[in-house]
Protein backbone atom coordinates (compact mmCIF):
# COMPACT_ATOMS: atom_id res chain seq x y z
CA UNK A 1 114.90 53.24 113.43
CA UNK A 2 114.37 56.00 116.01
CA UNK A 3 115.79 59.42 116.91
CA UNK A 4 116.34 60.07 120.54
CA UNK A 5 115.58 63.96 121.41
CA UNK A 6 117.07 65.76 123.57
CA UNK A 7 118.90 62.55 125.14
CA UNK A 8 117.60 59.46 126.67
CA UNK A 9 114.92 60.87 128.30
CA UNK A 10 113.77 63.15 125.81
CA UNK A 11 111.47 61.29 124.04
CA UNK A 12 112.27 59.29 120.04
CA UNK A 13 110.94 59.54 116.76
CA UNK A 14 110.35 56.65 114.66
CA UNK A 15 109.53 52.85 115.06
CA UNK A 16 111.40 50.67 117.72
CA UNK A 17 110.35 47.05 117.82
CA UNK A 18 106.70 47.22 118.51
CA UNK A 19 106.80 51.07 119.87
CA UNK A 20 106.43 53.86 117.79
CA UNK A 21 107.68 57.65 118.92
CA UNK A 22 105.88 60.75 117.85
CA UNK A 23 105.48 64.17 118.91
CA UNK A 24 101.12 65.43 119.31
CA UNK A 25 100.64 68.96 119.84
CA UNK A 26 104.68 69.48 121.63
CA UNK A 27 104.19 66.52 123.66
CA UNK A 28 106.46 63.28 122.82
CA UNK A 29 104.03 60.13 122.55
CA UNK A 30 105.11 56.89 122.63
CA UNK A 31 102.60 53.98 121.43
CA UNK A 32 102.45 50.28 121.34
CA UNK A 33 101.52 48.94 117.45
CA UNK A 34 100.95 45.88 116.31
CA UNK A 35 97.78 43.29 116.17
CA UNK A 36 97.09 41.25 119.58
CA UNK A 37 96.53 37.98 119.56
CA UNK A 38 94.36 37.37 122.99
CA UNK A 39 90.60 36.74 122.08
CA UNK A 40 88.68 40.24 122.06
CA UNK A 41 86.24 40.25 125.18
CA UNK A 42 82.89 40.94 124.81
CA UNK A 43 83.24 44.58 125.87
CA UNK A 44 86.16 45.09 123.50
CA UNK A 45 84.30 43.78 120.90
CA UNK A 46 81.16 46.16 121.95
CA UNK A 47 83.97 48.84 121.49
CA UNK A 48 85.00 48.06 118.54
CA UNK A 49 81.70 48.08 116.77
CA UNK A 50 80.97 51.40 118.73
CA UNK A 51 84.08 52.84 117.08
CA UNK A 52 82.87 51.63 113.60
CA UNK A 53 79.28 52.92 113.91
CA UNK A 54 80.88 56.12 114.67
CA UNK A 55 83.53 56.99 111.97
CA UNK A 56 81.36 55.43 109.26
CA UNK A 57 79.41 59.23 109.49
CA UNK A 58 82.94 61.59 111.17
CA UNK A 59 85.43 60.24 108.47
CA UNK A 60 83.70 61.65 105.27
CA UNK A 61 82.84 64.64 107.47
CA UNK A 62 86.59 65.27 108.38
CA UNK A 63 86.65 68.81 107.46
CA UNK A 64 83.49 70.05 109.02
CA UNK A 65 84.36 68.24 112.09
CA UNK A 66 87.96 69.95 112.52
CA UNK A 67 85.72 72.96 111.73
CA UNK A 68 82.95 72.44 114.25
CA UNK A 69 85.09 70.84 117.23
CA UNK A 70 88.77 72.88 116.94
CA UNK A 71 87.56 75.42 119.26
CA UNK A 72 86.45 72.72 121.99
CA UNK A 73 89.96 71.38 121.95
CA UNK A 74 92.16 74.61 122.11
CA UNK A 75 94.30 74.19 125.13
CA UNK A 76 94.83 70.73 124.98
CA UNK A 77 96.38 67.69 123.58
CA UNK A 78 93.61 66.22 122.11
CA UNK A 79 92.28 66.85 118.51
CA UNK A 80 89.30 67.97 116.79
CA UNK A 81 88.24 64.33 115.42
CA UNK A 82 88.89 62.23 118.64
CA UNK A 83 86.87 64.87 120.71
CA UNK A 84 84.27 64.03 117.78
CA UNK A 85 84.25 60.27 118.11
CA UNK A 86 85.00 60.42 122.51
CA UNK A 87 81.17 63.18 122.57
CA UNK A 88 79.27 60.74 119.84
CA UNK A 89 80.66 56.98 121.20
CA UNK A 90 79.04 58.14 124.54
CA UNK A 91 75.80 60.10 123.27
CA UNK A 92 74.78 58.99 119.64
CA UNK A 93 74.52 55.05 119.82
CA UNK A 94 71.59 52.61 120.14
CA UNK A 95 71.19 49.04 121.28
CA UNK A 96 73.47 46.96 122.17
CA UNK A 97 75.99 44.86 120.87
CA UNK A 98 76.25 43.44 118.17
CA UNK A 99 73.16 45.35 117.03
CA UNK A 100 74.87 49.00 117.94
CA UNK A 101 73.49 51.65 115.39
CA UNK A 102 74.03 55.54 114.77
CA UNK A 103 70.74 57.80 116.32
CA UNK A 104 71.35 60.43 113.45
CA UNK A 105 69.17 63.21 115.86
CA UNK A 106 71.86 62.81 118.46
CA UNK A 107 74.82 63.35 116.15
CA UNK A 108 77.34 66.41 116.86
CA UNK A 109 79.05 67.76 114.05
CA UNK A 110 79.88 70.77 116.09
CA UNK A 111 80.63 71.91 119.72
CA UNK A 112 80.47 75.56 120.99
CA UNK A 113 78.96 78.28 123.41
CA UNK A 114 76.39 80.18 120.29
CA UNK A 115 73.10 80.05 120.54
CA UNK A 116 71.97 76.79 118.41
CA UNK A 117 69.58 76.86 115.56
CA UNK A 118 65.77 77.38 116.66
CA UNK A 119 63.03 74.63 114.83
CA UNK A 120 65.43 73.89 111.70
CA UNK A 121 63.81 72.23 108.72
CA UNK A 122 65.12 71.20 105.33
CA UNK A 123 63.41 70.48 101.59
CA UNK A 124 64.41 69.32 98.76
CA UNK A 125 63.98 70.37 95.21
CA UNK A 126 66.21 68.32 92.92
CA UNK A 127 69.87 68.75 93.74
CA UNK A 128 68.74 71.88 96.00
CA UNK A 129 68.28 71.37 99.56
CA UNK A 130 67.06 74.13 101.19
CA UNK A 131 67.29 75.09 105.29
CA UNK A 132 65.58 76.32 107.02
CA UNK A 133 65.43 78.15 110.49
CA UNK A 134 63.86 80.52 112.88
CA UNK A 135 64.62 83.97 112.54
CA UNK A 136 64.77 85.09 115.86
CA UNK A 137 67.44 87.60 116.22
CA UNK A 138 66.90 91.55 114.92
CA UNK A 139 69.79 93.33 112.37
CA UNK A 140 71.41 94.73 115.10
CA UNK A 141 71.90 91.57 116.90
CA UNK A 142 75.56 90.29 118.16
CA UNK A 143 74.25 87.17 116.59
CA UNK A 144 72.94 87.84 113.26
CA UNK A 145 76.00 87.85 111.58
CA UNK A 146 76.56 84.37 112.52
CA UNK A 147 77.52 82.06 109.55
CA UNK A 148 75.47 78.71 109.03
CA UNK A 149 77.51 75.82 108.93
CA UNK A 150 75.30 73.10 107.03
CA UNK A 151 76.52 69.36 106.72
CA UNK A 152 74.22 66.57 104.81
CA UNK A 153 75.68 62.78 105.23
CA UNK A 154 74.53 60.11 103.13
CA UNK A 155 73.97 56.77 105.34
CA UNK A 156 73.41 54.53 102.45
CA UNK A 157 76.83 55.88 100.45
CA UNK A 158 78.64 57.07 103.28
CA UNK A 159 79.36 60.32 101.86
CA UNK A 160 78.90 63.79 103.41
CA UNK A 161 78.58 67.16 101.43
CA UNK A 162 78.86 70.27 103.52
CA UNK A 163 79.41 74.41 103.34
CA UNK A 164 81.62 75.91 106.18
CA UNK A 165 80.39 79.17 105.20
CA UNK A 166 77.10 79.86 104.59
CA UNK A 167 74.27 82.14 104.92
CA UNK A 168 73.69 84.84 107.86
CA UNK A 169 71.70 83.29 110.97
CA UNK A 170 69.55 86.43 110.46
CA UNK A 171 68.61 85.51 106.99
CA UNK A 172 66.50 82.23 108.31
CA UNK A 173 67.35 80.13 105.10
CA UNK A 174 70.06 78.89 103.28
CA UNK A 175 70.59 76.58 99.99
CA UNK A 176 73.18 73.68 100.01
CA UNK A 177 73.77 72.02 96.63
CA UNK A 178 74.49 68.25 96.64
CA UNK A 179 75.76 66.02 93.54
CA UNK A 180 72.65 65.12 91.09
CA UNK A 181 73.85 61.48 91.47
CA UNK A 182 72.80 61.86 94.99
CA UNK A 183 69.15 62.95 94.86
CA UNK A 184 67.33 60.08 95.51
CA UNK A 185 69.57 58.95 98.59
CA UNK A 186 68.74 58.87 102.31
CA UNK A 187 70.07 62.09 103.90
CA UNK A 188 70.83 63.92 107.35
CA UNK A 189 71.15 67.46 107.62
CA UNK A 190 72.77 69.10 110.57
CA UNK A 191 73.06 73.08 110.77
CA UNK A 192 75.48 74.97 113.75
CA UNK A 193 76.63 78.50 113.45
CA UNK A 194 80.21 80.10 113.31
CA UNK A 195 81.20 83.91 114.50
CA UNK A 196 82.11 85.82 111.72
CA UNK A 197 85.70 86.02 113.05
CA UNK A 198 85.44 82.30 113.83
CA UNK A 199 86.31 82.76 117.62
CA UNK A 200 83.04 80.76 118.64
CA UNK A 201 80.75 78.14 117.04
CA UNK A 202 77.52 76.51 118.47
CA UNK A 203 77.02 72.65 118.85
CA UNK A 204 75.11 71.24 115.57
CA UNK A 205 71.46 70.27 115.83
CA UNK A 206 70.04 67.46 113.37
CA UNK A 207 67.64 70.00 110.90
CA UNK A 208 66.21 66.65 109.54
CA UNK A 209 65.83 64.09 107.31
CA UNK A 210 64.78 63.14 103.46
CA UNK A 211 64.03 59.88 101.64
CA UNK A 212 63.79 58.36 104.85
CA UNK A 213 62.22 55.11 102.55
CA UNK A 214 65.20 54.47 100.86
CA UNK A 215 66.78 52.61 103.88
CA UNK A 216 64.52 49.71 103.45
CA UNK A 217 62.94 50.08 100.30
CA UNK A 218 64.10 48.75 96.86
CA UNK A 219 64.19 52.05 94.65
CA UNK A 220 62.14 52.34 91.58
CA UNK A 221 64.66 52.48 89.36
CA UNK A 222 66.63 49.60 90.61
CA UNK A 223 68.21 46.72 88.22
CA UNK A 224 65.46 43.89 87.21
CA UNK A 225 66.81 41.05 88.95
CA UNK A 226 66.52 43.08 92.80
CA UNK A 227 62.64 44.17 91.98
CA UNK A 228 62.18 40.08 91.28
CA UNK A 229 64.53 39.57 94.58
CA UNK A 230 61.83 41.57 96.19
CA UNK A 231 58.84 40.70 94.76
CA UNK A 232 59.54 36.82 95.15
CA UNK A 233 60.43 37.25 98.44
CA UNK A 234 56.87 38.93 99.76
CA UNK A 235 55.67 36.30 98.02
CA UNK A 236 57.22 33.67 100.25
CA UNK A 237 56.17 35.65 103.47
CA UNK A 238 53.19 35.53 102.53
CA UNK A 239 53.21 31.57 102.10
CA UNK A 240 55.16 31.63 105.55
CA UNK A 241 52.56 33.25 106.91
CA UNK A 242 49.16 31.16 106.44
CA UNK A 243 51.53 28.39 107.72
CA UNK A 244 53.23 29.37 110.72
CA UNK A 245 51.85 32.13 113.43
CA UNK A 246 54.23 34.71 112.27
CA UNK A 247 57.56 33.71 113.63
CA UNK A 248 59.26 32.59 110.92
CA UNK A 249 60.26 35.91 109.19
CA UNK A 250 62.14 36.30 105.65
CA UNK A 251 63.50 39.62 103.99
CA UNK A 252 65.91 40.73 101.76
CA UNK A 253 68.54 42.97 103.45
CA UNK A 254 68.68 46.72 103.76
CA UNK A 255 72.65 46.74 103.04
CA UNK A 256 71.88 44.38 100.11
CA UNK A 257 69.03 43.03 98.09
CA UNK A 258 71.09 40.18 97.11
CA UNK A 259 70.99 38.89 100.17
CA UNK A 260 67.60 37.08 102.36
CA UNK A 261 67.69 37.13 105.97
CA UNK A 262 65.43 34.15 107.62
CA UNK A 263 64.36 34.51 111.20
CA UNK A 264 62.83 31.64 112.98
CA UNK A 265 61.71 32.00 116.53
CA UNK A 266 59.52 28.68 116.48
CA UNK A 267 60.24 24.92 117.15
CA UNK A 268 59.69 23.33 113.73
CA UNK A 269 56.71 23.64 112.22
CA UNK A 270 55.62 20.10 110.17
CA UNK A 271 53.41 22.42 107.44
CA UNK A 272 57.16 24.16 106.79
CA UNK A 273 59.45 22.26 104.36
CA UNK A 274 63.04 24.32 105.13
CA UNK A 275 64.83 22.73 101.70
CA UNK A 276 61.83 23.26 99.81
CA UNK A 277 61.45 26.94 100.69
CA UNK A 278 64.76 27.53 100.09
CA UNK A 279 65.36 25.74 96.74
CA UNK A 280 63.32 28.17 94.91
CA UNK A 281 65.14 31.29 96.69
CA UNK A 282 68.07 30.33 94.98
CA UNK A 283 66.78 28.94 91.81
CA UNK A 284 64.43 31.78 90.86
CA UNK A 285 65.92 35.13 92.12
CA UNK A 286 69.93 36.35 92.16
CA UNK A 287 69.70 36.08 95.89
CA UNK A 288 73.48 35.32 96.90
CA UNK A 289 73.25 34.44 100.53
CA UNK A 290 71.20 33.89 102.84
CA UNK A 291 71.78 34.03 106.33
CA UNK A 292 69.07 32.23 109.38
CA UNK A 293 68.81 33.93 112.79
CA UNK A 294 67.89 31.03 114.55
CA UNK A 295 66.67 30.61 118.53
CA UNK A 296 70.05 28.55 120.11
CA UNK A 297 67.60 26.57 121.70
CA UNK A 298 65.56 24.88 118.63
CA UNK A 299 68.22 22.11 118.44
CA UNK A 300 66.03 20.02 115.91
CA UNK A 301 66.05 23.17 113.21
CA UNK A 302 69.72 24.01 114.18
CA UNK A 303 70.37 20.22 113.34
CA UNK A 304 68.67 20.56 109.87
CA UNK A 305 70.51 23.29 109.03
CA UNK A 306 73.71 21.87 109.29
CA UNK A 307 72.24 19.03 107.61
CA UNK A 308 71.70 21.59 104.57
CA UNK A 309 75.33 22.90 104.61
CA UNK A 310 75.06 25.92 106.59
CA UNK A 311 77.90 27.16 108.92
CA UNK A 312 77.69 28.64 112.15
CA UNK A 313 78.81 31.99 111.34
CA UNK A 314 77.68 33.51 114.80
CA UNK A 315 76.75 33.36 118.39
CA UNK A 316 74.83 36.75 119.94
CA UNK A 317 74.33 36.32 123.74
CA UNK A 318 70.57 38.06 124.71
CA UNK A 319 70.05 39.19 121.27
CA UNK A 320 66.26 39.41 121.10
CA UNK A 321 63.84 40.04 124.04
CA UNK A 322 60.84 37.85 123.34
CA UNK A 323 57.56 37.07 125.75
CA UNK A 324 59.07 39.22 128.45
CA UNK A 325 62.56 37.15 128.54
CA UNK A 326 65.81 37.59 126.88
CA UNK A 327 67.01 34.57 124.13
CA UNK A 328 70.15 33.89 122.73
CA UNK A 329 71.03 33.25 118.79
CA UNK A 330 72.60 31.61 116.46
CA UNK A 331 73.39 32.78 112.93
CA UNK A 332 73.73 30.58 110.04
CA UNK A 333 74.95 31.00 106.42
CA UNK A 334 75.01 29.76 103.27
CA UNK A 335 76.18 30.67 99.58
CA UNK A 336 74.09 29.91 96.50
CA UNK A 337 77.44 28.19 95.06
CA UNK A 338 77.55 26.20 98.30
CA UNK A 339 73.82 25.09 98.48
CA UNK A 340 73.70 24.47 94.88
CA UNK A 341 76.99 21.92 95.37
CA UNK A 342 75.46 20.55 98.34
CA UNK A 343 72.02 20.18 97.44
């Protein structure tokens, strides 16, 4: 039910059919909720990815952002986080859709008028990352007091530690303590600066990152049946390789080793036996999925592969720019409980 205020024209509070009434910052809003059912267009769905690229590093970050952005927002009706998301939809993406990713160097995690942080570095010494910075103000400065404002996001967990109150600009160097747990993950730092009395900040600059090789890599330490995911995998390349001219391309994937990704840019190739390679992927490793990036015009391997079982999970217009022209693909799928059923 809603509340009128201050009569009919005063704005409501509350849910009305599909509207919703709320008052943002002493203004009365009024918004439309509700899932629609027209077909997303390709730029909505662009958007859409855009906005999930985005908050997958702001919403673990929440309180550094309202720290780092509240200042660019006083006067108006807009709030710290959507300021966050409008600067890095516009500035921090890559590529195109539906291959949109985060450029971490580009990322804000703060927006103000101070002087930024000069050369930042950071190391890392078990749980202790240190930062550091160029000391280029004397004691006496208006800026040496400054107070470092150091954020570290973890891609791969999508976690973020942070200190809103660190160590004097002046001092060059500060320590930021993340969980032990956490050590051997992926990380980006960012560094700004905050006035003492808080009435200015500087924008963030990316101070770098660490264990850039865990993105792709299979860690060390990881469980027995991923190394043999991995291991029988390169093995297959390899096999792939002294039969084809290097466009059939197989990997396990960076979100998850228990799943292979198969790209083939080629027409068939008669030395290349699709079931047979494929039969062992299942059979031998704990490989879940697999999923083939396929050229929509190789109709005679997009016909085998619904021969196998595998859906059509996908259609990506200009996806891949190959011998100087853009090509279109397909994406296919299939589960080891499906191809083991079917095959």
């Amino acid at each position: 039910m809603g509340i009128l205020i201050n009569g009919l024209f005063g704005g409501f509070h509350g849910r009305v059919g599909n509207l919703v009434g709320y008052t943002l910052k002493g203004k009365h809003v009024i918004r439309m909720i509700g899932r629609s059912e027209k077909p997303l267009t390709p730029a909505r769905k662009a958007n859409c990815q855009k906005m999930t690229v985005v908050n997958e590093i702001l919403k673990p970050s929440i309180y550094a952002i309202r720290a780092g952005f509240r200042l660019a927002v006083v006067g108006t009706d807009r709030n710290e986080y959507n300021e966050a998301v409008s600067y890095n939809k516009k500035n921090a993406l890559r590529g195109e859709y539906p291959n949109i990713s985060l450029d971490y160097s580009k990322v804000l995690m703060s927006m103000g008028t101070l002087p930024v942080a000069v050369n930042p570095s950071i190391s890392q010494n078990e749980e202790k990352i240190t930062f550091n910075w160029e000391d280029q103000v004397f004691s006496g400065s208006q800026y040496y007091n400054d107070r470092a404002m150091l954020v570290i996001y973890f891609p791969d967990l999508k976690d973020t530690c942070y200190q809103l109150i660190g160590a004097k600009r002046g001092e060059g160097t500060d320590v930021l303590s993340i969980d032990p747990a956490h050590l051997n993950k992926r990380m980006e730092a960012y560094i700004s600066f905050a006035r003492q009395d808080g009435r200015e900040v500087s924008n963030s600059v990316h101070a770098g990152s660490l264990n850039l090789d865990r993105e792709v890599d299979i860690a060390e330490d990881a469980a027995p049946e991923t190394k043999d995911n991995s291991e029988f995998v390169h093995q297959l390349q390899d096999e792939l390789n002294q039969k084809t001219t290097g466009d059939w391309e197989l990997k396990l994937s960076q979100h998850d080793a228990r799943i292979a990704e198969l790209r083939i840019t080629s027409p068939v190739n008669e030395q290349v036996d699709l079931k047979e390679m494929i039969a062992p992927l299942f059979k031998k490793t704990k490989i879940n999925r697999l999923v083939v990036s396929i050229n929509t015009g190789n109709k005679e391997m997009i016909s085998l592969l619904k021969d196998l079982g595998f859906r059509k999970e996908g259609h990506f217009i200009e996806n891949r720019f190959v011998n100087g022209e853009w090509i279109n693909e397909y994406q296919f799928a299939i589960l080891k409980s499906e191809w083991d059923l079917l095959n």
